[in-house]
PDB file of N, CA and C in Angstrom:
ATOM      1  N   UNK A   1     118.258 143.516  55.889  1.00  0.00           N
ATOM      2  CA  UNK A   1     118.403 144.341  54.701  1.00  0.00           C
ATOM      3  C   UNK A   1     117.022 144.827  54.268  1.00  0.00           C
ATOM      4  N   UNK A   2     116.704 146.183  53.497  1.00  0.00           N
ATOM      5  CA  UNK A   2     115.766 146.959  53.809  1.00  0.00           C
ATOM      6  C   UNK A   2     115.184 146.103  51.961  1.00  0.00           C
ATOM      7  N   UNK A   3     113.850 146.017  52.101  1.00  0.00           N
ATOM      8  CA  UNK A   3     113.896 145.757  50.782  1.00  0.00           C
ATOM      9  C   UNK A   3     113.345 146.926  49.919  1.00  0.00           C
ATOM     10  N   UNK A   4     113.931 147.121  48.910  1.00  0.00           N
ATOM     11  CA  UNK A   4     114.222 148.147  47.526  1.00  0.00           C
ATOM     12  C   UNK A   4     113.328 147.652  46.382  1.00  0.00           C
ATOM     13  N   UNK A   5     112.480 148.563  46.408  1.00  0.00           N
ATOM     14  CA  UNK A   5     111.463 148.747  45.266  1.00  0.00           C
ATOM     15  C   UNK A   5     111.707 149.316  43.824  1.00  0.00           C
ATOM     16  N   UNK A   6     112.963 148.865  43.327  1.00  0.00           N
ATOM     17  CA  UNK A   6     113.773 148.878  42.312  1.00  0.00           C
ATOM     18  C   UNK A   6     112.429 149.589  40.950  1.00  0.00           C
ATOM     19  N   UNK A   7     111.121 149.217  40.915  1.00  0.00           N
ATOM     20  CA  UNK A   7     110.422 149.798  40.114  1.00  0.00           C
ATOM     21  C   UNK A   7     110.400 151.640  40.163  1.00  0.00           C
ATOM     22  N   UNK A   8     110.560 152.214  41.487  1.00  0.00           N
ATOM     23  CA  UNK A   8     110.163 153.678  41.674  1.00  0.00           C
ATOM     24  C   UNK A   8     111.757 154.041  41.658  1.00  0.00           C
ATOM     25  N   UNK A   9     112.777 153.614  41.295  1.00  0.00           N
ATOM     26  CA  UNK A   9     114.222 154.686  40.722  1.00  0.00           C
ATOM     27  C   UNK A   9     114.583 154.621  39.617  1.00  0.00           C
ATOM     28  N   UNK A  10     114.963 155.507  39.613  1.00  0.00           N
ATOM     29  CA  UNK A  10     115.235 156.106  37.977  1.00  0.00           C
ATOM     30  C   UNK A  10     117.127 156.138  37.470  1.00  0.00           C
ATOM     31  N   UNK A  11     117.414 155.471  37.178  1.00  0.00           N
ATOM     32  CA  UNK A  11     118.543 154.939  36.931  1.00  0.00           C
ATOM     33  C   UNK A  11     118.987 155.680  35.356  1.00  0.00           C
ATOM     34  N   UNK A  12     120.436 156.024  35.228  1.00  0.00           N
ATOM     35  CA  UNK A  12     120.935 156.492  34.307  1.00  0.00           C
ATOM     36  C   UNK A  12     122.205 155.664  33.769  1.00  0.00           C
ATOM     37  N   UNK A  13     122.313 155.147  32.546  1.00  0.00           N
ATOM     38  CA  UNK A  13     123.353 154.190  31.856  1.00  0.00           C
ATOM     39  C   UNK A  13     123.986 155.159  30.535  1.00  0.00           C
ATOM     40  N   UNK A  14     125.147 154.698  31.262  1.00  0.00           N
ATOM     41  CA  UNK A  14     126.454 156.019  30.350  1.00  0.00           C
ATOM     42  C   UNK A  14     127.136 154.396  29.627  1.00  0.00           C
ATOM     43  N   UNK A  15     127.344 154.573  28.215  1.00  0.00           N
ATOM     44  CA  UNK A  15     127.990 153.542  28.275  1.00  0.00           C
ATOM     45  C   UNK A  15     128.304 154.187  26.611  1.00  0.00           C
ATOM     46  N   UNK A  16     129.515 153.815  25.865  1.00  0.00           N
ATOM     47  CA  UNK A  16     129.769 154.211  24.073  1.00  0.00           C
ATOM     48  C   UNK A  16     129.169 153.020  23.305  1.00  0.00           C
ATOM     49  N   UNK A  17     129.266 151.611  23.862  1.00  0.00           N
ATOM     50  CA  UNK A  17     129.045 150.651  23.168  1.00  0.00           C
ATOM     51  C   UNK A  17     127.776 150.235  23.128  1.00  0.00           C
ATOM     52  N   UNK A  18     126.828 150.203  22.194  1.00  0.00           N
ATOM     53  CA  UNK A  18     125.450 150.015  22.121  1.00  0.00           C
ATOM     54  C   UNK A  18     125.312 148.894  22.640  1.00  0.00           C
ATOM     55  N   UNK A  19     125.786 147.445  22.148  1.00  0.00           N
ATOM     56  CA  UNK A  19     125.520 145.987  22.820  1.00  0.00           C
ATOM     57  C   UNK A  19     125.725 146.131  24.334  1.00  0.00           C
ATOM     58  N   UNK A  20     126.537 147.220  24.689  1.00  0.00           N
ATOM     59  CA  UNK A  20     126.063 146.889  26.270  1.00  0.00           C
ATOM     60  C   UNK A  20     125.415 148.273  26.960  1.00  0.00           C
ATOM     61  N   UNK A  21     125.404 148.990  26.332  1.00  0.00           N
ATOM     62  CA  UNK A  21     124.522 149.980  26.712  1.00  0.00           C
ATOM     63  C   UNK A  21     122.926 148.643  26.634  1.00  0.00           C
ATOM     64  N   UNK A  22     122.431 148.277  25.679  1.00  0.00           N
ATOM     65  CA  UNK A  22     121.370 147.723  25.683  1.00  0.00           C
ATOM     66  C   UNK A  22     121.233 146.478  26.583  1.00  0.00           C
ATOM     67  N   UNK A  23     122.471 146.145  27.379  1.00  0.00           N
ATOM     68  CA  UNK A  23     122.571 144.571  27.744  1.00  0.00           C
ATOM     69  C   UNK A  23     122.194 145.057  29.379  1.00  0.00           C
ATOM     70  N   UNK A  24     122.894 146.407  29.612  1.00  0.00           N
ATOM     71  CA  UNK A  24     122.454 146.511  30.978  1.00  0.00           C
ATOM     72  C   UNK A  24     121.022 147.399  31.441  1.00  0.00           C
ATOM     73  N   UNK A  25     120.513 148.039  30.237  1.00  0.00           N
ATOM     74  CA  UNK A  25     119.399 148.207  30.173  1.00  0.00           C
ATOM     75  C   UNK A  25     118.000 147.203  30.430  1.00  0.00           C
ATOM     76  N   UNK A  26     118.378 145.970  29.308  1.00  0.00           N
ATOM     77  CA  UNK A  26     117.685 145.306  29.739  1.00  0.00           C
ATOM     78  C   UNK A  26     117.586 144.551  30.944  1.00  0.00           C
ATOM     79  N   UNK A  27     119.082 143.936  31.815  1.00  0.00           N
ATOM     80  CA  UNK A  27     118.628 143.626  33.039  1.00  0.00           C
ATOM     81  C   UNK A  27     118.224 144.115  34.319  1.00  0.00           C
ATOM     82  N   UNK A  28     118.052 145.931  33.937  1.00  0.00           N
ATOM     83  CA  UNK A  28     117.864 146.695  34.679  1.00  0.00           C
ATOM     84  C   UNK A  28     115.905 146.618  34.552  1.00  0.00           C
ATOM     85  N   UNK A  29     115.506 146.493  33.247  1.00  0.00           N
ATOM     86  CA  UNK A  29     114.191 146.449  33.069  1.00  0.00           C
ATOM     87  C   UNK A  29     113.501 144.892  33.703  1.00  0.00           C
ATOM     88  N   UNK A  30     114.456 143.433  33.907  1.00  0.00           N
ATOM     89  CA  UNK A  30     114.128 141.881  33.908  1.00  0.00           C
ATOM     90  C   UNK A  30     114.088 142.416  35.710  1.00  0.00           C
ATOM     91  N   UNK A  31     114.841 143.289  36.350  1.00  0.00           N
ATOM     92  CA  UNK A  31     115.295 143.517  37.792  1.00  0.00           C
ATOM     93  C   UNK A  31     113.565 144.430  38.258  1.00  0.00           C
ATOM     94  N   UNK A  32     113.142 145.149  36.627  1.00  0.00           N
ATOM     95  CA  UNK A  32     111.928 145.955  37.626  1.00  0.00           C
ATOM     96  C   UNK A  32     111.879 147.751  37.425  1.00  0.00           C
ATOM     97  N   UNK A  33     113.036 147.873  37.030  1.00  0.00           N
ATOM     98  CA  UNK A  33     113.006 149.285  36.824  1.00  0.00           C
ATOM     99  C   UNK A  33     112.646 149.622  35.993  1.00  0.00           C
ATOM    100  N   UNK A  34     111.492 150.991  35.996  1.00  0.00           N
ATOM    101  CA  UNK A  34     110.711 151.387  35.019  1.00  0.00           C
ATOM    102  C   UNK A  34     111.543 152.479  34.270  1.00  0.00           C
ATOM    103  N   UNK A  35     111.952 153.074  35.144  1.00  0.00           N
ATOM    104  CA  UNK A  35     112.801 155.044  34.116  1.00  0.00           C
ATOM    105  C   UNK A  35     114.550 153.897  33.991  1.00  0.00           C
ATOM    106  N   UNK A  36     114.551 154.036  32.851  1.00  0.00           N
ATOM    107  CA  UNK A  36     115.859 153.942  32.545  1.00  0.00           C
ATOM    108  C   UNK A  36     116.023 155.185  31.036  1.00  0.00           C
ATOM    109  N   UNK A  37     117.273 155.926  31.921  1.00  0.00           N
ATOM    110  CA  UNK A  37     118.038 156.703  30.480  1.00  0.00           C
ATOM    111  C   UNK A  37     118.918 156.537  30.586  1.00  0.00           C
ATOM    112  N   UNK A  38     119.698 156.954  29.175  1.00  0.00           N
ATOM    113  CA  UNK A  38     120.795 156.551  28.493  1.00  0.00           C
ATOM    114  C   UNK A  38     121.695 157.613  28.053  1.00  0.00           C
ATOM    115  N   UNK A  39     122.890 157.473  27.978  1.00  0.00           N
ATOM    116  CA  UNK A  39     123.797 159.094  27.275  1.00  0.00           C
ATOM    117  C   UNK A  39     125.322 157.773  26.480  1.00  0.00           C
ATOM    118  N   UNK A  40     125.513 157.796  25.831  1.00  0.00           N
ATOM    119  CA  UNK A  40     126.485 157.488  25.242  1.00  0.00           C
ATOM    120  C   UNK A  40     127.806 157.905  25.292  1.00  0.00           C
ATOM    121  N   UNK A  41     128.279 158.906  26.508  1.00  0.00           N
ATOM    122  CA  UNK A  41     130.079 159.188  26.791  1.00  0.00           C
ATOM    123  C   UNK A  41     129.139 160.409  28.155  1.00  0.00           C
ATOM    124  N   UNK A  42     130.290 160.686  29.020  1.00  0.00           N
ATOM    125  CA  UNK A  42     130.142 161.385  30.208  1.00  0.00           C
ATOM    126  C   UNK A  42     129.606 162.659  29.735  1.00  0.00           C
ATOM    127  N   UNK A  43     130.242 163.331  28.901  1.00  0.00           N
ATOM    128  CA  UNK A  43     129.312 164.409  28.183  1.00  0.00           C
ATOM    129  C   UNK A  43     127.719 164.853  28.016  1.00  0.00           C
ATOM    130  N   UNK A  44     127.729 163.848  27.396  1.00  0.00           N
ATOM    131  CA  UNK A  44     125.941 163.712  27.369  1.00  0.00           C
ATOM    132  C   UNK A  44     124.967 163.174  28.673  1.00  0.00           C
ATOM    133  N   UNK A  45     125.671 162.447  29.521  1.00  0.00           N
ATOM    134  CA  UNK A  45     125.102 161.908  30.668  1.00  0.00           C
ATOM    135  C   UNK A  45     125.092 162.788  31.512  1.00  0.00           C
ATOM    136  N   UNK A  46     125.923 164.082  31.549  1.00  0.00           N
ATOM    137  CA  UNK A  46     126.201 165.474  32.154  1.00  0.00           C
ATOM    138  C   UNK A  46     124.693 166.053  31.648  1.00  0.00           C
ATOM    139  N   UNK A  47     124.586 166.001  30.710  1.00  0.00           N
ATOM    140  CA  UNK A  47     123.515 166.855  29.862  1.00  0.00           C
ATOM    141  C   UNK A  47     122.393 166.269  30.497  1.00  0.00           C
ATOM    142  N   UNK A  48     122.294 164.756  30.365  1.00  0.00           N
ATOM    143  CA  UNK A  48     120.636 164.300  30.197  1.00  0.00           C
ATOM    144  C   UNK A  48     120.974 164.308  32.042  1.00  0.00           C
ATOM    145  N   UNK A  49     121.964 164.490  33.267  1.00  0.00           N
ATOM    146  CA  UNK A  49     121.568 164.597  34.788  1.00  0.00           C
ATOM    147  C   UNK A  49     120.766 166.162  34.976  1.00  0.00           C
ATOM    148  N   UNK A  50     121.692 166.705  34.108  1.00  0.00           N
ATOM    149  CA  UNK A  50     120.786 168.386  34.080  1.00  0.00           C
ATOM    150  C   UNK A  50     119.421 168.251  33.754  1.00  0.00           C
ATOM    151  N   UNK A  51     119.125 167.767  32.686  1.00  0.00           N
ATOM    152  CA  UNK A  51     117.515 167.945  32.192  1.00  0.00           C
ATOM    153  C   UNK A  51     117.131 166.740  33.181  1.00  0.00           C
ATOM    154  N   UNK A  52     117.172 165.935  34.130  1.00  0.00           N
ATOM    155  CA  UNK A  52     116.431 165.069  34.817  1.00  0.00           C
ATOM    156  C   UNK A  52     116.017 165.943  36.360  1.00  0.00           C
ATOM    157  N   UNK A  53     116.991 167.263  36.528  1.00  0.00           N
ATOM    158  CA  UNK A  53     115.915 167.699  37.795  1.00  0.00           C
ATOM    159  C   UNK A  53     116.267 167.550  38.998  1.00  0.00           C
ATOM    160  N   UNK A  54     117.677 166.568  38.515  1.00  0.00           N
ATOM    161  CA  UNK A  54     117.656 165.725  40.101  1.00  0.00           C
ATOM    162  C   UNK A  54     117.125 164.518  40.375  1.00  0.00           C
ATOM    163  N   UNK A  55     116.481 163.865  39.158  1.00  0.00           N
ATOM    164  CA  UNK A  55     115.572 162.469  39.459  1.00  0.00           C
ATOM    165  C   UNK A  55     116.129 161.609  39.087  1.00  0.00           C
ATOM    166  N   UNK A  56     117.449 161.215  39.152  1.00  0.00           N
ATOM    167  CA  UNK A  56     118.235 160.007  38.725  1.00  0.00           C
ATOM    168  C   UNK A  56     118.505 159.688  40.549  1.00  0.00           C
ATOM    169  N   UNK A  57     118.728 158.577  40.806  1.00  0.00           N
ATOM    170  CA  UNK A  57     118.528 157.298  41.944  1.00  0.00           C
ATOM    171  C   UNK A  57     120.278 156.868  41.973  1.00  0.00           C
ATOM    172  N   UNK A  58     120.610 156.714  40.572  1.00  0.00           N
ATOM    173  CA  UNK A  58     121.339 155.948  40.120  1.00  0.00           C
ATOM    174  C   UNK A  58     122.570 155.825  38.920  1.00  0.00           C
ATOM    175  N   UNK A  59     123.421 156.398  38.466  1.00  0.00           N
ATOM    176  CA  UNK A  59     124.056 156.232  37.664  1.00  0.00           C
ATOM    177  C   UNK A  59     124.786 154.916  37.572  1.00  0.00           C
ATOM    178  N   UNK A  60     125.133 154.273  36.070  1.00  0.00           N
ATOM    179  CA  UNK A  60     125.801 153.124  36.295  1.00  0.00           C
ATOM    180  C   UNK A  60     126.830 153.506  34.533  1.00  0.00           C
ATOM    181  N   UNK A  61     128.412 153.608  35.033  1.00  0.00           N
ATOM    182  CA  UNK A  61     128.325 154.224  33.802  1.00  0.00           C
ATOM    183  C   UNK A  61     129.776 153.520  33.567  1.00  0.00           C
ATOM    184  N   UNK A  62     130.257 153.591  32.181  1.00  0.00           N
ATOM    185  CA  UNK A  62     131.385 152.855  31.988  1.00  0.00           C
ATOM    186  C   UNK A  62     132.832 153.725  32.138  1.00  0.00           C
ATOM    187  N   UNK A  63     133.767 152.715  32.168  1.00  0.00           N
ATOM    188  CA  UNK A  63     134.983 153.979  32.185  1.00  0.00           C
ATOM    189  C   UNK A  63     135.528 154.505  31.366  1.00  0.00           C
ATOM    190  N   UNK A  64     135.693 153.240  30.280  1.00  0.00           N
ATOM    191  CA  UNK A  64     136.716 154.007  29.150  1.00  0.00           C
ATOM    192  C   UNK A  64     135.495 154.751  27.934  1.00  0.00           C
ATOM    193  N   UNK A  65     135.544 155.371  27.403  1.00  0.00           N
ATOM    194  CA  UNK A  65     134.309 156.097  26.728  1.00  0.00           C
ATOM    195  C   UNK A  65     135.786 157.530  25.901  1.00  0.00           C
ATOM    196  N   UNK A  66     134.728 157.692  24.527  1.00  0.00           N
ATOM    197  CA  UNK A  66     135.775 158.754  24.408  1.00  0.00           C
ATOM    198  C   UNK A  66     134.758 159.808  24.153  1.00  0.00           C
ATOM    199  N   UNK A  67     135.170 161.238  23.952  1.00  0.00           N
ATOM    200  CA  UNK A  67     134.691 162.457  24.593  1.00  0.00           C
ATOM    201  C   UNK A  67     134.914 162.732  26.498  1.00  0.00           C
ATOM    202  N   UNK A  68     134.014 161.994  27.021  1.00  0.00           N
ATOM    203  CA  UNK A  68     134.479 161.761  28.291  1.00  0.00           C
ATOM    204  C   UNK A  68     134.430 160.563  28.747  1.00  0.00           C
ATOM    205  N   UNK A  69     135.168 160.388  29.600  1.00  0.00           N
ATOM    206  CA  UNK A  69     135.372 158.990  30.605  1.00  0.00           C
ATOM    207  C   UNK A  69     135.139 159.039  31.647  1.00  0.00           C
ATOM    208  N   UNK A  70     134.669 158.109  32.090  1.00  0.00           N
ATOM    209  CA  UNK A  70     134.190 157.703  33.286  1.00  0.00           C
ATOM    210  C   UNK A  70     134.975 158.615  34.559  1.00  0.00           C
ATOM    211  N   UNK A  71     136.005 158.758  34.612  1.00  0.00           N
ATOM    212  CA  UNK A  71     136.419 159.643  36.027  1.00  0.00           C
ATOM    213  C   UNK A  71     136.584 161.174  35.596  1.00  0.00           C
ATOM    214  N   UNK A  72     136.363 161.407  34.118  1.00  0.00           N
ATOM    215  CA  UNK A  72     136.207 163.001  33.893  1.00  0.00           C
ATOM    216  C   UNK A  72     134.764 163.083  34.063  1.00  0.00           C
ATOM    217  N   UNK A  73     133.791 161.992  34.158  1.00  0.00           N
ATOM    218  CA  UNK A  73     132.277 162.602  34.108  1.00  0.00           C
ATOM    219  C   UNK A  73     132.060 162.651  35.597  1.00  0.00           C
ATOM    220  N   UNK A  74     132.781 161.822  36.590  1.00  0.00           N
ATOM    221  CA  UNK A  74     132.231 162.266  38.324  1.00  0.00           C
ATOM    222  C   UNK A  74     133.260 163.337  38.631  1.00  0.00           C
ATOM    223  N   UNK A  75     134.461 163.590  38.063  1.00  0.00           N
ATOM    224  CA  UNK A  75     135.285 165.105  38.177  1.00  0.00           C
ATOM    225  C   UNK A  75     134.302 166.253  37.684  1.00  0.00           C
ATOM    226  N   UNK A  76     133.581 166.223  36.661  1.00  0.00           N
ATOM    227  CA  UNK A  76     132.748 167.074  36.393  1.00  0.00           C
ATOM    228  C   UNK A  76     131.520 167.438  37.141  1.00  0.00           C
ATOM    229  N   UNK A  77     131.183 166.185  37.649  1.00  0.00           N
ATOM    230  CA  UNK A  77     129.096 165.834  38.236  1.00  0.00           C
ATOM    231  C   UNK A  77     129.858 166.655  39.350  1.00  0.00           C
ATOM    232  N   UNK A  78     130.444 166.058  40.335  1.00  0.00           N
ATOM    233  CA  UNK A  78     130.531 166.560  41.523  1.00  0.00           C
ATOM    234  C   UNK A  78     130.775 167.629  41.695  1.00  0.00           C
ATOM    235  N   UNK A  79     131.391 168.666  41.523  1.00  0.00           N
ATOM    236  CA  UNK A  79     131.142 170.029  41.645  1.00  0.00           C
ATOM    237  C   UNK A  79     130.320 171.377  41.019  1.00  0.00           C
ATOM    238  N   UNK A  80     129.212 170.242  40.025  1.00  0.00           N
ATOM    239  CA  UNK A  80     128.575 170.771  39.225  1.00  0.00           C
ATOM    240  C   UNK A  80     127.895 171.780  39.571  1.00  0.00           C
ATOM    241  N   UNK A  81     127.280 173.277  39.888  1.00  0.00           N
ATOM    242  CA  UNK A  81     126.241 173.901  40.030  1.00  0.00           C
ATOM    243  C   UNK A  81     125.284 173.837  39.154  1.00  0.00           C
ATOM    244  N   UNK A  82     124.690 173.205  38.289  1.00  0.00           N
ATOM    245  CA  UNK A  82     123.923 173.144  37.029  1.00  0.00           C
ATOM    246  C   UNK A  82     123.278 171.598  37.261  1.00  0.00           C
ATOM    247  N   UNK A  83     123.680 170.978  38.161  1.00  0.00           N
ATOM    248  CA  UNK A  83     122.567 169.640  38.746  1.00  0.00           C
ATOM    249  C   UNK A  83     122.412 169.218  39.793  1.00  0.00           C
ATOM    250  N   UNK A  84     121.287 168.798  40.463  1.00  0.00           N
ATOM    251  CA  UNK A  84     120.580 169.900  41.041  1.00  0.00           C
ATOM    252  C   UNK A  84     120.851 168.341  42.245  1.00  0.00           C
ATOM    253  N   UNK A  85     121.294 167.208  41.632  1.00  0.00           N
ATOM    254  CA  UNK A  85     121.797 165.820  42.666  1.00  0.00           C
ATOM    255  C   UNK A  85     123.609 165.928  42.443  1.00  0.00           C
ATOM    256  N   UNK A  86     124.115 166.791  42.693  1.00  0.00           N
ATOM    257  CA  UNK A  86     125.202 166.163  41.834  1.00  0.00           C
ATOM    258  C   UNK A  86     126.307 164.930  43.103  1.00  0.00           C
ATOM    259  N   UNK A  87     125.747 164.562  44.272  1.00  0.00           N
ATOM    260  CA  UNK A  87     125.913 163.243  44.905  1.00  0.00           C
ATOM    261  C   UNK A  87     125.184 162.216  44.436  1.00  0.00           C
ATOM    262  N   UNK A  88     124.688 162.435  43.384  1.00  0.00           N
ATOM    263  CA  UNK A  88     123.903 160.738  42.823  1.00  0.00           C
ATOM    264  C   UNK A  88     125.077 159.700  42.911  1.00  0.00           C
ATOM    265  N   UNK A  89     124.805 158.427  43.804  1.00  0.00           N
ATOM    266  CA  UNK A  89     125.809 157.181  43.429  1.00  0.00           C
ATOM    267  C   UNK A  89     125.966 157.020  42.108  1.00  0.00           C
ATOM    268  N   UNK A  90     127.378 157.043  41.603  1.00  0.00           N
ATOM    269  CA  UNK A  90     127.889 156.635  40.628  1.00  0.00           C
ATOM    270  C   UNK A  90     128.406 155.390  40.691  1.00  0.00           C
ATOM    271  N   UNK A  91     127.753 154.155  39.720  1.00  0.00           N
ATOM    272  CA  UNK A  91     128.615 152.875  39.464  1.00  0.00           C
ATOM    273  C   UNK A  91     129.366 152.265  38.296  1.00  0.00           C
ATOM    274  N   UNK A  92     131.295 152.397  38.415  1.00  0.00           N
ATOM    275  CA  UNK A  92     131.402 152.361  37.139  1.00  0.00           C
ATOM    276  C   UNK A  92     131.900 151.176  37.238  1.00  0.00           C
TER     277      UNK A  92
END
């Protein structure tokens, strides 16, 4: 197994509930990773993959969420023309 320098990816956390929006943040930071962002429902995590460029590694996002949910936000990513990764692994 190849080893992963978990400090150089940039990981994105979709989550509505702050206690765990912050819970997997932090073991994403105890694991090494420096870029962690955040969007609070699929909506906004749509928004903040656009303004990242393409530099997300990583999505890790929840399912039930309201505005969007978890399988309306990879129905959306994936055929997106407006981001610029829209195959970033999604983990929900």
């Amino acid at each position: 197994m190849a080893d992963v320098d978990i400090s150089k990816l940039s990981f994105l956390v979709i989550d509505d509930e702050p206690f765990m929006l912050k819970l997997v943040t932090r073991l994403l930071e105890e694991f090494g990773a420096k870029t962690i962002l955040s969007a609070e429902n699929g909506a906004e995590g749509l928004e903040v993959l656009k303004a990242s460029h393409g530099n997300i590694d990583l999505v890790i996002c929840d399912l039930e969420m309201p505005t969007m949910n978890g399988f309306d936000f990879v129905r959306n990513l994936r055929p997106s023309p407006d981001i610029l990764n829209p195959q970033v692994p999604v983990l929900i």
